[in-house]
N, C-alpha and C. Protein backbone atom coordinates (compact mmCIF):
# COMPACT_ATOMS: atom_id res chain seq x y z
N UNK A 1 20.83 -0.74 64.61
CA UNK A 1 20.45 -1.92 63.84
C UNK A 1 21.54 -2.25 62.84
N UNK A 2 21.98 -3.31 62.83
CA UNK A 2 23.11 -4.00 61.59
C UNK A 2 22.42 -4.07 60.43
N UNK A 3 22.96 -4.46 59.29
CA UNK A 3 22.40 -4.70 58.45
C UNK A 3 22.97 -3.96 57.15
N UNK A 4 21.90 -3.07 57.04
CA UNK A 4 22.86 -1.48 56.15
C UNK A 4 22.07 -2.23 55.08
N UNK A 5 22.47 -1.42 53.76
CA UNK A 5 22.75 -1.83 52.23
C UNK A 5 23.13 -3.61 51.69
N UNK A 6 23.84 -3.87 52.61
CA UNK A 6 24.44 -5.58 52.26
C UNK A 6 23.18 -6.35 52.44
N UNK A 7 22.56 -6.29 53.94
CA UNK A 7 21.44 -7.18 54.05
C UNK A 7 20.25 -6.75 52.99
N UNK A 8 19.95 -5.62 52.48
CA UNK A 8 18.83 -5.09 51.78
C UNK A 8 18.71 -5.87 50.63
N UNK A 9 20.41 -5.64 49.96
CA UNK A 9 20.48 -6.43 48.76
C UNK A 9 20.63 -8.30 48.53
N UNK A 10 20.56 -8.48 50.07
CA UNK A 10 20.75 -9.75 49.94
C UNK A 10 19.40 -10.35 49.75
N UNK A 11 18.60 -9.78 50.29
CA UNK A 11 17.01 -10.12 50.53
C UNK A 11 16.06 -9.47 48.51
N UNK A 12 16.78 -8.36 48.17
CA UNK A 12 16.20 -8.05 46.91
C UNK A 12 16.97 -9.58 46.27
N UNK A 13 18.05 -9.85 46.33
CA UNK A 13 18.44 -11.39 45.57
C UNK A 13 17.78 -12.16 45.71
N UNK A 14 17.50 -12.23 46.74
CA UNK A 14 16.55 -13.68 47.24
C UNK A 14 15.51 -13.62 46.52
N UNK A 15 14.75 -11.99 46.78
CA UNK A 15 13.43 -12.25 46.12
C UNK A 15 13.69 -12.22 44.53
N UNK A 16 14.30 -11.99 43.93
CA UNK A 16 14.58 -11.82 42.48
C UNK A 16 14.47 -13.40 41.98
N UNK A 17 15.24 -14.10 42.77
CA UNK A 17 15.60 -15.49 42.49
C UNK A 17 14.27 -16.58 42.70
N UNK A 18 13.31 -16.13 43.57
CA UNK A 18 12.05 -16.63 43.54
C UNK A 18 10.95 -16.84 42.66
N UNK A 19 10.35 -17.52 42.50
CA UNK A 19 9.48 -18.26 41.58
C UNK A 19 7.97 -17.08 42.16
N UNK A 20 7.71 -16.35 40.80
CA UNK A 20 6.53 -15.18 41.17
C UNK A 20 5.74 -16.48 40.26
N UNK A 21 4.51 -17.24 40.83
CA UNK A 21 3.83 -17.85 39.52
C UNK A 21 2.21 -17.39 39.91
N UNK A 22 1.53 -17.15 38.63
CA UNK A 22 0.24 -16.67 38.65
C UNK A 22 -0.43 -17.07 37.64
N UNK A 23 -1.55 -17.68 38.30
CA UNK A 23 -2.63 -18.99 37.21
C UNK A 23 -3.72 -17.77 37.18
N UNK A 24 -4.02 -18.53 35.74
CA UNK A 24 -5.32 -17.60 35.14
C UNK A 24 -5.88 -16.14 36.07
N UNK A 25 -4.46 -15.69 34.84
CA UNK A 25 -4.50 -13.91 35.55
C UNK A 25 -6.13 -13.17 34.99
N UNK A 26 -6.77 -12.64 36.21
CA UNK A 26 -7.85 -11.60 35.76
C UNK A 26 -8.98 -12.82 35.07
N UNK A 27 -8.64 -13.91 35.83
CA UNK A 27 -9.73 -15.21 34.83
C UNK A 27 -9.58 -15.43 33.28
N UNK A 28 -8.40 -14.42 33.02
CA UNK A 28 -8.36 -15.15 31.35
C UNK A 28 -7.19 -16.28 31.40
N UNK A 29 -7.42 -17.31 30.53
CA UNK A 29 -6.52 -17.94 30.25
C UNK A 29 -5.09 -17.94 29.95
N UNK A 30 -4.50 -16.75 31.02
CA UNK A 30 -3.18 -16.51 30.89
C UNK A 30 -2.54 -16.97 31.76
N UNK A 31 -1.41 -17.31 31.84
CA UNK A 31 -0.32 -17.45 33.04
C UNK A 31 1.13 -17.05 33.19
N UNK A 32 1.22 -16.70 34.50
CA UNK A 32 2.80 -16.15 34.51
C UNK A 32 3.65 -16.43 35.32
N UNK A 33 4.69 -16.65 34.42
CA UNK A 33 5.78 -17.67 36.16
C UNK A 33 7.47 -16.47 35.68
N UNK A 34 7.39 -16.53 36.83
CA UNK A 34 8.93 -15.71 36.75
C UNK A 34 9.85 -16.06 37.78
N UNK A 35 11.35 -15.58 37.60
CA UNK A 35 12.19 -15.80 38.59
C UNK A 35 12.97 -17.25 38.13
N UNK A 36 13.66 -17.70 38.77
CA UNK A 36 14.59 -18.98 38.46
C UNK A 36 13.62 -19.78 38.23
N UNK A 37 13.91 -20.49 37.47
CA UNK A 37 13.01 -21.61 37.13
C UNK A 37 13.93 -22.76 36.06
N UNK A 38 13.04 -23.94 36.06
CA UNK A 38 13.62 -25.33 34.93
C UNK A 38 12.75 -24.85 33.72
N UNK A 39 13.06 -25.13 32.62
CA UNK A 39 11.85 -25.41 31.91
C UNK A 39 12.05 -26.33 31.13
N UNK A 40 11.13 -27.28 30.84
CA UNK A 40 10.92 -28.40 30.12
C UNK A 40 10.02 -28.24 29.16
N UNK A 41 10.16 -28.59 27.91
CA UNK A 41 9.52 -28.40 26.65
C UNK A 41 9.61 -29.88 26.26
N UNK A 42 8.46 -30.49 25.45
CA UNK A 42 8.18 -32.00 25.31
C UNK A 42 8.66 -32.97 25.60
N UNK A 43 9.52 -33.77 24.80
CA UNK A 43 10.56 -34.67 26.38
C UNK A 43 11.94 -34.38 26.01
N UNK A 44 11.77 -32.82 26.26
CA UNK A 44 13.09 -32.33 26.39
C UNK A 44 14.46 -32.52 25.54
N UNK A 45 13.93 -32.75 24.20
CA UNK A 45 14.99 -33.42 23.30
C UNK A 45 16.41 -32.01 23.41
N UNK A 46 15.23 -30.89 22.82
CA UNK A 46 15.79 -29.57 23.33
C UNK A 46 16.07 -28.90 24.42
N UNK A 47 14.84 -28.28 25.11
CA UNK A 47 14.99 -27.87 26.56
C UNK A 47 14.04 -28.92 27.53
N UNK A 48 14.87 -29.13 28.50
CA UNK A 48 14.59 -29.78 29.48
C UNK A 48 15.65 -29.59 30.99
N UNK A 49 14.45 -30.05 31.82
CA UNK A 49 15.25 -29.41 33.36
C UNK A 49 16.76 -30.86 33.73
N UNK A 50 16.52 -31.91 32.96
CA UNK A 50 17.84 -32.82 33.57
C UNK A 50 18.20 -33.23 32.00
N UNK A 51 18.28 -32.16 31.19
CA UNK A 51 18.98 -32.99 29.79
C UNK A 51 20.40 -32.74 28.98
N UNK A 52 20.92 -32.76 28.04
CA UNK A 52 22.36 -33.43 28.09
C UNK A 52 23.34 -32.28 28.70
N UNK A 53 22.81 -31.20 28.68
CA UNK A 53 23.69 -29.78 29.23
C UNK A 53 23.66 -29.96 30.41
N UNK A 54 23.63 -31.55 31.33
CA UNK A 54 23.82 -31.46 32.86
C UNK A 54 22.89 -30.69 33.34
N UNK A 55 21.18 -30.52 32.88
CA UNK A 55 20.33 -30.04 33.63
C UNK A 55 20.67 -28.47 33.37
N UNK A 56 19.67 -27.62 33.76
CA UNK A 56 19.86 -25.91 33.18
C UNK A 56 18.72 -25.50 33.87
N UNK A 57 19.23 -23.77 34.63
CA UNK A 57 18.53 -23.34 35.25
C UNK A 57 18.65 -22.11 34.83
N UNK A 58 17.20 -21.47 34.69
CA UNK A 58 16.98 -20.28 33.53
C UNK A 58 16.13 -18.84 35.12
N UNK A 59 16.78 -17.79 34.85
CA UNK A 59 16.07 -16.44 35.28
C UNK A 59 15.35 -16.17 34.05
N UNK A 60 14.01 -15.71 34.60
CA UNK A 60 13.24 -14.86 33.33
C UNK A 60 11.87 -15.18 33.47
N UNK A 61 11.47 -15.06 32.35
CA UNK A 61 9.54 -15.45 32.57
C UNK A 61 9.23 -16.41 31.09
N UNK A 62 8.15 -16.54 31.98
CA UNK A 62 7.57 -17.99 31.11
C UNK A 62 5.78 -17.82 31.03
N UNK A 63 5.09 -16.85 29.91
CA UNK A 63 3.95 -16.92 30.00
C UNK A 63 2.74 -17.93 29.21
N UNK A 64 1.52 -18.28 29.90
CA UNK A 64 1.02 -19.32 28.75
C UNK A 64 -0.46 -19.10 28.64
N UNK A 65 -0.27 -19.21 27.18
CA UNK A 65 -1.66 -18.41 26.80
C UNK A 65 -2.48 -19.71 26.26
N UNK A 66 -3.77 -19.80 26.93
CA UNK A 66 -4.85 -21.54 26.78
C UNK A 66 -6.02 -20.71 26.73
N UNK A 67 -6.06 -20.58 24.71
CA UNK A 67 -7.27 -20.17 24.71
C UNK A 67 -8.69 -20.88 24.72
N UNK A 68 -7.95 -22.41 24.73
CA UNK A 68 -9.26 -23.60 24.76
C UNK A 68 -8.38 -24.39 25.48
N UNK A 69 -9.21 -25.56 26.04
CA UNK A 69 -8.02 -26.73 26.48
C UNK A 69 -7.79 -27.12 25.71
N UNK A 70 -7.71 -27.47 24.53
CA UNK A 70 -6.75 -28.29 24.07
C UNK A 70 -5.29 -27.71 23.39
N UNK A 71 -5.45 -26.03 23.37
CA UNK A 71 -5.03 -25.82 23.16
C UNK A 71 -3.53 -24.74 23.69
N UNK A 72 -2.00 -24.76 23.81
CA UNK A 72 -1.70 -23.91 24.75
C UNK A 72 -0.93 -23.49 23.78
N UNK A 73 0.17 -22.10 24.38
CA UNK A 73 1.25 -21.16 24.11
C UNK A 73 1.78 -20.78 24.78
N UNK A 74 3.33 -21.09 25.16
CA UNK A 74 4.48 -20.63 26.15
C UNK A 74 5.34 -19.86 25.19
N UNK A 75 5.25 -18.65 26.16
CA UNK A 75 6.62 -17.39 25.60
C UNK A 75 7.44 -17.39 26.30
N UNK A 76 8.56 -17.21 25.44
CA UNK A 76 9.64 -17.41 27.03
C UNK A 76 10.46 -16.85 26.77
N UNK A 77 10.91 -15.55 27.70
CA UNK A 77 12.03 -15.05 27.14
C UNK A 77 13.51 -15.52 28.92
N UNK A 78 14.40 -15.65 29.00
CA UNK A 78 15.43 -16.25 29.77
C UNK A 78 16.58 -15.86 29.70
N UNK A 79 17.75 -16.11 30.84
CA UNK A 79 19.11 -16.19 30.62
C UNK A 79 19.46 -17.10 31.49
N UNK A 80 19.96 -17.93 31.34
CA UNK A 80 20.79 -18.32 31.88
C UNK A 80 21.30 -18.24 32.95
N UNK A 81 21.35 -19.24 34.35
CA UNK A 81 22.05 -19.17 35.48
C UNK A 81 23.43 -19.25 35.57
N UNK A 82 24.46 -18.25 35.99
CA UNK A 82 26.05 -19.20 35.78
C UNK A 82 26.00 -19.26 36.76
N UNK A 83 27.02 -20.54 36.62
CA UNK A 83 27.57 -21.39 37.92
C UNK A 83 28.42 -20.78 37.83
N UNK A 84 29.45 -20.52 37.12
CA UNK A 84 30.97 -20.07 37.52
C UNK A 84 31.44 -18.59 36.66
N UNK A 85 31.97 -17.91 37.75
CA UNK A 85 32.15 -16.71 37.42
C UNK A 85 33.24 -16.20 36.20
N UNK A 86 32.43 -15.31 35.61
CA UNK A 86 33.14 -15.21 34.13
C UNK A 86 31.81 -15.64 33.33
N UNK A 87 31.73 -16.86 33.27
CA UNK A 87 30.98 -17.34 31.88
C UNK A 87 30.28 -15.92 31.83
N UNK A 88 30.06 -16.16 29.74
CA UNK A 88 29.38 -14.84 29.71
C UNK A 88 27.56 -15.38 29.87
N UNK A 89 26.64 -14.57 29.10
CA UNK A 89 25.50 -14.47 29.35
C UNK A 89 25.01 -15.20 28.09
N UNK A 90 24.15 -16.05 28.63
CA UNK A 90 23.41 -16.67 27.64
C UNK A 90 22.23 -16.71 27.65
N UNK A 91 21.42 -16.60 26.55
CA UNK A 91 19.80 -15.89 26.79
C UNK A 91 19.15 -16.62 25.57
N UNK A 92 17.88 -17.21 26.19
CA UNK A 92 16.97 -18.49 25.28
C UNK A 92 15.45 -17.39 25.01
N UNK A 93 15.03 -17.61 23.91
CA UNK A 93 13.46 -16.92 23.69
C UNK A 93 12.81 -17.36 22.99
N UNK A 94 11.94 -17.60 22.72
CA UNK A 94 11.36 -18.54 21.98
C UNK A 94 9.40 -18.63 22.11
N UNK A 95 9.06 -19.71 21.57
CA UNK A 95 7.50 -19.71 21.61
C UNK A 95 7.81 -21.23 21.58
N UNK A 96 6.45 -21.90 22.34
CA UNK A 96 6.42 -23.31 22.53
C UNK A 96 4.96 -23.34 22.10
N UNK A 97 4.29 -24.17 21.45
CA UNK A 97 2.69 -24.61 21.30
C UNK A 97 2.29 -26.06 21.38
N UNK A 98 0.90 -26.40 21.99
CA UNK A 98 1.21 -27.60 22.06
C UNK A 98 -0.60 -27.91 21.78
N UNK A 99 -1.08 -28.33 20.77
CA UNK A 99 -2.36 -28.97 20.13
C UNK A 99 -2.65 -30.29 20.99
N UNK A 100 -3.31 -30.60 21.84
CA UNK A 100 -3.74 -31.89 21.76
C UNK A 100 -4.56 -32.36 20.77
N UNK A 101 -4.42 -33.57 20.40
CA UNK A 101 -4.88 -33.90 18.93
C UNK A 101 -6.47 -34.81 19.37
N UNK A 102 -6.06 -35.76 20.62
CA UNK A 102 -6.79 -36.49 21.21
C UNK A 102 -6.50 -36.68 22.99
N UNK A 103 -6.99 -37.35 23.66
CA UNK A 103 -6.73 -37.87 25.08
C UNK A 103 -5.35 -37.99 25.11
N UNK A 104 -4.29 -39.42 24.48
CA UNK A 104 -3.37 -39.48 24.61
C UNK A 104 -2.11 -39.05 23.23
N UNK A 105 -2.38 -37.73 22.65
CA UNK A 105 -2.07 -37.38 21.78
C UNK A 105 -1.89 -35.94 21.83
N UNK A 106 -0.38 -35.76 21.11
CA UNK A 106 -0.53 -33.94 20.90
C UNK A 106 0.47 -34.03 19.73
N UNK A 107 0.47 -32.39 19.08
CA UNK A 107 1.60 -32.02 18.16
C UNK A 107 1.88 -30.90 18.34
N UNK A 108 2.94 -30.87 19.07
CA UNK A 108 3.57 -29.72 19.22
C UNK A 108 4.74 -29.11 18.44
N UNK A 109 4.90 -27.72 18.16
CA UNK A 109 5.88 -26.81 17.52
C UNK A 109 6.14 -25.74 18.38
N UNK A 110 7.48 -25.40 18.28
CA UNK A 110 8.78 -24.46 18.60
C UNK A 110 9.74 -23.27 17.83
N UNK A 111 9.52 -22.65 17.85
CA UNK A 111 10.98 -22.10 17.73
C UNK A 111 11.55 -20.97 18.84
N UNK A 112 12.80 -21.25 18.45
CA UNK A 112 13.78 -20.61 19.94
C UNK A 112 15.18 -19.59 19.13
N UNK A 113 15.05 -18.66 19.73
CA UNK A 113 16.34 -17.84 19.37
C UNK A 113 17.33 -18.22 20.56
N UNK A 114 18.49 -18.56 20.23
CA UNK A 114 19.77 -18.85 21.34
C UNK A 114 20.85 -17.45 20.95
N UNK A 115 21.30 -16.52 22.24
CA UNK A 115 22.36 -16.06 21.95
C UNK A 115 23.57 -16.73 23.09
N UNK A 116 24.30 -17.16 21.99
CA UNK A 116 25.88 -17.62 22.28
C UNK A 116 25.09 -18.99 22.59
N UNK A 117 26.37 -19.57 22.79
CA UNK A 117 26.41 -21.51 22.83
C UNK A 117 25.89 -21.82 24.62
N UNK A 118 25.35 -23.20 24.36
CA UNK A 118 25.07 -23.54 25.62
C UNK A 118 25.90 -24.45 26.13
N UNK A 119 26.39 -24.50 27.44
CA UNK A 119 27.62 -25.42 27.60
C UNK A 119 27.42 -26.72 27.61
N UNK A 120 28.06 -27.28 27.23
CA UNK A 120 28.51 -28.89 26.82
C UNK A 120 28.22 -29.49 28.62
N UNK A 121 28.75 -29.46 29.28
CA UNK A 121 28.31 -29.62 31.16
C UNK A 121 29.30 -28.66 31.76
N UNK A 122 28.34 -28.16 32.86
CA UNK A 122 28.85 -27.28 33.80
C UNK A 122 30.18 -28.03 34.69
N UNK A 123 31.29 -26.71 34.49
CA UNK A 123 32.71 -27.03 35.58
C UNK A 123 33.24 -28.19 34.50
N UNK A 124 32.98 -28.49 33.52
CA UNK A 124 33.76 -29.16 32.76
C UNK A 124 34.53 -28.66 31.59
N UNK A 125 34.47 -27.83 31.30
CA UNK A 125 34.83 -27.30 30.01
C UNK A 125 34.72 -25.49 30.49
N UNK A 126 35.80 -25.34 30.39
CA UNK A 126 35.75 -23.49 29.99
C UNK A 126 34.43 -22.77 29.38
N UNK A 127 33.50 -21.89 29.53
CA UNK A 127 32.95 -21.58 28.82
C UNK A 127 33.65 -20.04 28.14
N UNK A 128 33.11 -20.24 26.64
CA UNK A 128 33.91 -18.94 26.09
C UNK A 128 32.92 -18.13 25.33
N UNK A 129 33.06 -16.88 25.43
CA UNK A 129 31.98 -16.36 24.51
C UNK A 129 32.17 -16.42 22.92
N UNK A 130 31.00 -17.17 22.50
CA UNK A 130 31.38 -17.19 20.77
C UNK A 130 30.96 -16.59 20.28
N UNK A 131 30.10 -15.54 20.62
CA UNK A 131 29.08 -14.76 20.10
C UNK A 131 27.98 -14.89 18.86
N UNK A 132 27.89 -16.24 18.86
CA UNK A 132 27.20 -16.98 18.69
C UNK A 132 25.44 -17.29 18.07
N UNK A 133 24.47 -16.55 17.36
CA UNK A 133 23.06 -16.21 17.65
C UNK A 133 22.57 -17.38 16.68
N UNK A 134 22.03 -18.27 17.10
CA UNK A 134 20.98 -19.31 16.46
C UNK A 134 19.78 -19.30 16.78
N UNK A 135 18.81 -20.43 15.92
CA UNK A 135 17.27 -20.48 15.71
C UNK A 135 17.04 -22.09 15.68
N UNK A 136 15.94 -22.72 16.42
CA UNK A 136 15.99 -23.72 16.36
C UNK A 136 14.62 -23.94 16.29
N UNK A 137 13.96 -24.30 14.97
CA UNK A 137 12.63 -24.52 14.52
C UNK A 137 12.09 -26.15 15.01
N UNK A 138 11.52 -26.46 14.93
CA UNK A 138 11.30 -27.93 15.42
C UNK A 138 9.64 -28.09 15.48
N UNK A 139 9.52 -29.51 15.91
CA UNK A 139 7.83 -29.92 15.85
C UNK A 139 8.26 -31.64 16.64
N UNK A 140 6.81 -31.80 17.35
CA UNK A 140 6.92 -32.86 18.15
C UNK A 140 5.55 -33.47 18.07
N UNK A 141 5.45 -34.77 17.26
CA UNK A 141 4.09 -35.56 17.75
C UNK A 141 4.23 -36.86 18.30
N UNK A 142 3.67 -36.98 19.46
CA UNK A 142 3.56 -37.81 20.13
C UNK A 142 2.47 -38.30 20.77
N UNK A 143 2.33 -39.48 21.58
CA UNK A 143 1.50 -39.91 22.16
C UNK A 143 0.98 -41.12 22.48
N UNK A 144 -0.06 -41.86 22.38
CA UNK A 144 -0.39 -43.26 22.65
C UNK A 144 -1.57 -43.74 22.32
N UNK A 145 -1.71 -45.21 21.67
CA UNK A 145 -2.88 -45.67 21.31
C UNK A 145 -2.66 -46.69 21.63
N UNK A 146 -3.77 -47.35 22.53
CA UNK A 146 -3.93 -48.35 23.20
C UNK A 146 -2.02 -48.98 23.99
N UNK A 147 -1.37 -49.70 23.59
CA UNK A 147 -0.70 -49.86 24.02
C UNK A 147 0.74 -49.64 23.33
N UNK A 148 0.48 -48.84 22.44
CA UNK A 148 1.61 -48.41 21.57
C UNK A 148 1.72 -46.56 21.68
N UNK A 149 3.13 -46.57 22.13
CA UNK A 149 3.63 -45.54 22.43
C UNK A 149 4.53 -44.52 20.84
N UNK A 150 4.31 -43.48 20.65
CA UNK A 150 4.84 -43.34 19.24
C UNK A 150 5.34 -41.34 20.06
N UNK A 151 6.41 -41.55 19.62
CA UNK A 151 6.94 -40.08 19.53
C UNK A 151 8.20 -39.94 18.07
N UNK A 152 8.26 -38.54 17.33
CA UNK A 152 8.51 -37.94 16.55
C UNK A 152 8.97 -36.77 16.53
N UNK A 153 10.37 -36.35 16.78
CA UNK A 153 10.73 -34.62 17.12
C UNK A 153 11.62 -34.16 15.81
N UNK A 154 11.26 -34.20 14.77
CA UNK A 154 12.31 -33.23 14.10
C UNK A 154 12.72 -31.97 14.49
N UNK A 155 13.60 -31.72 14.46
CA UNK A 155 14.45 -30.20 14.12
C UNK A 155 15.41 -29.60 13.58
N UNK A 156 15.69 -28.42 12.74
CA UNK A 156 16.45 -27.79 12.38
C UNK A 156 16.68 -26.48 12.72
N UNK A 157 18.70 -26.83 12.71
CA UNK A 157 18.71 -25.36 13.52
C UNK A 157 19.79 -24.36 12.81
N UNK A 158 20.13 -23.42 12.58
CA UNK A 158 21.09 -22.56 11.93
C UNK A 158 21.08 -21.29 12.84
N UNK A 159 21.78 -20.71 12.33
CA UNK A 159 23.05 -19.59 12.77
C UNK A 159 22.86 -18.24 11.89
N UNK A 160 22.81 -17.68 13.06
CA UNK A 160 22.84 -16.02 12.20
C UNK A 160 24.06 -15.68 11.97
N UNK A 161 24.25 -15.73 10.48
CA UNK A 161 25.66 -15.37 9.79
C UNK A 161 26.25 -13.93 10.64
N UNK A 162 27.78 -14.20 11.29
CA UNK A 162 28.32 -13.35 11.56
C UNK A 162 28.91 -11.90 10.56
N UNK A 163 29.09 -10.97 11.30
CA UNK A 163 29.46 -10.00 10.46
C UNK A 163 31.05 -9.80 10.63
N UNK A 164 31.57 -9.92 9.11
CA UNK A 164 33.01 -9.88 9.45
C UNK A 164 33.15 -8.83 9.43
């Protein structure tokens, strides 16, 4: 039989790279998605699957805890897919929450730990390691009444002072 070690590991890649997702584990309001994945967080001012970083594709898990409907919680811990060999490793974690307030209404809050920078667009620019560790706090209300559409995302973000 061909194969050996090369094919074994080609097939553990594959499955690594696959989307494990599991709705309301054990009937509690938990969920778990792992493996490559997009993730999109409100309309993506920050994270989103087609936004200004030329779209971003994250390994890792993404769990969400809905202890009522109206109410949810995404944990997410990630790294980063590289496209091109070298770039170093970049890794997103964070908590997402999201209140619906009404039918066409929510307010949602964030914060995210980033280590190192996220690239400006892929194959365009060198990526370099800056070593880099930020926090990006934020809040999002949005939604709709009758025919008026209203969204609101502040955020602020800073940097964990390097050690000289």
């Amino acid at each position: 039989m061909d194969g050996g070690v090369e094919s074994t590991t080609a097939l553990i890649s594959i499955f690594i790279k696959d989307i494990f997702n599991w709705e309301k584990i054990f009937a509690f309001p938990l969920s778990l998605k792992a493996g490559r994945q997009e993730l999109l967080c409100g309309s993506a001012l920050f994270i989103g699957a087609n936004d200004f970083h030329n779209g971003l594709t994250w390994d890792g898990l993404k769990t969400r805890i809905s202890p009522t409907e109206r109410f949810d919680v995404d944990v997410i811990g990630t790294k980063m897919v590289k496209l091109n060999p070298g770039e170093p490793d970049i890794y997103l974690a964070g908590l997402y929450e999201t209140y619906k307030i009404f039918k066409e209404g929510s307010l949602e809050a964030y914060l995210f730990y980033n280590k190192r920078d996220f690239p400006l667009s892929h194959k365009e620019f060198v990526l370099i390691d800056s070593g880099r560790k930020w926090f990006t706090l934020g809040a999002r209300f949005a939604g709709k009444v009758g025919e008026f559409e209203y969204e609101l995302e502040p955020q602020i973000q800073w940097e964990k002072p390097r050690k000289l």
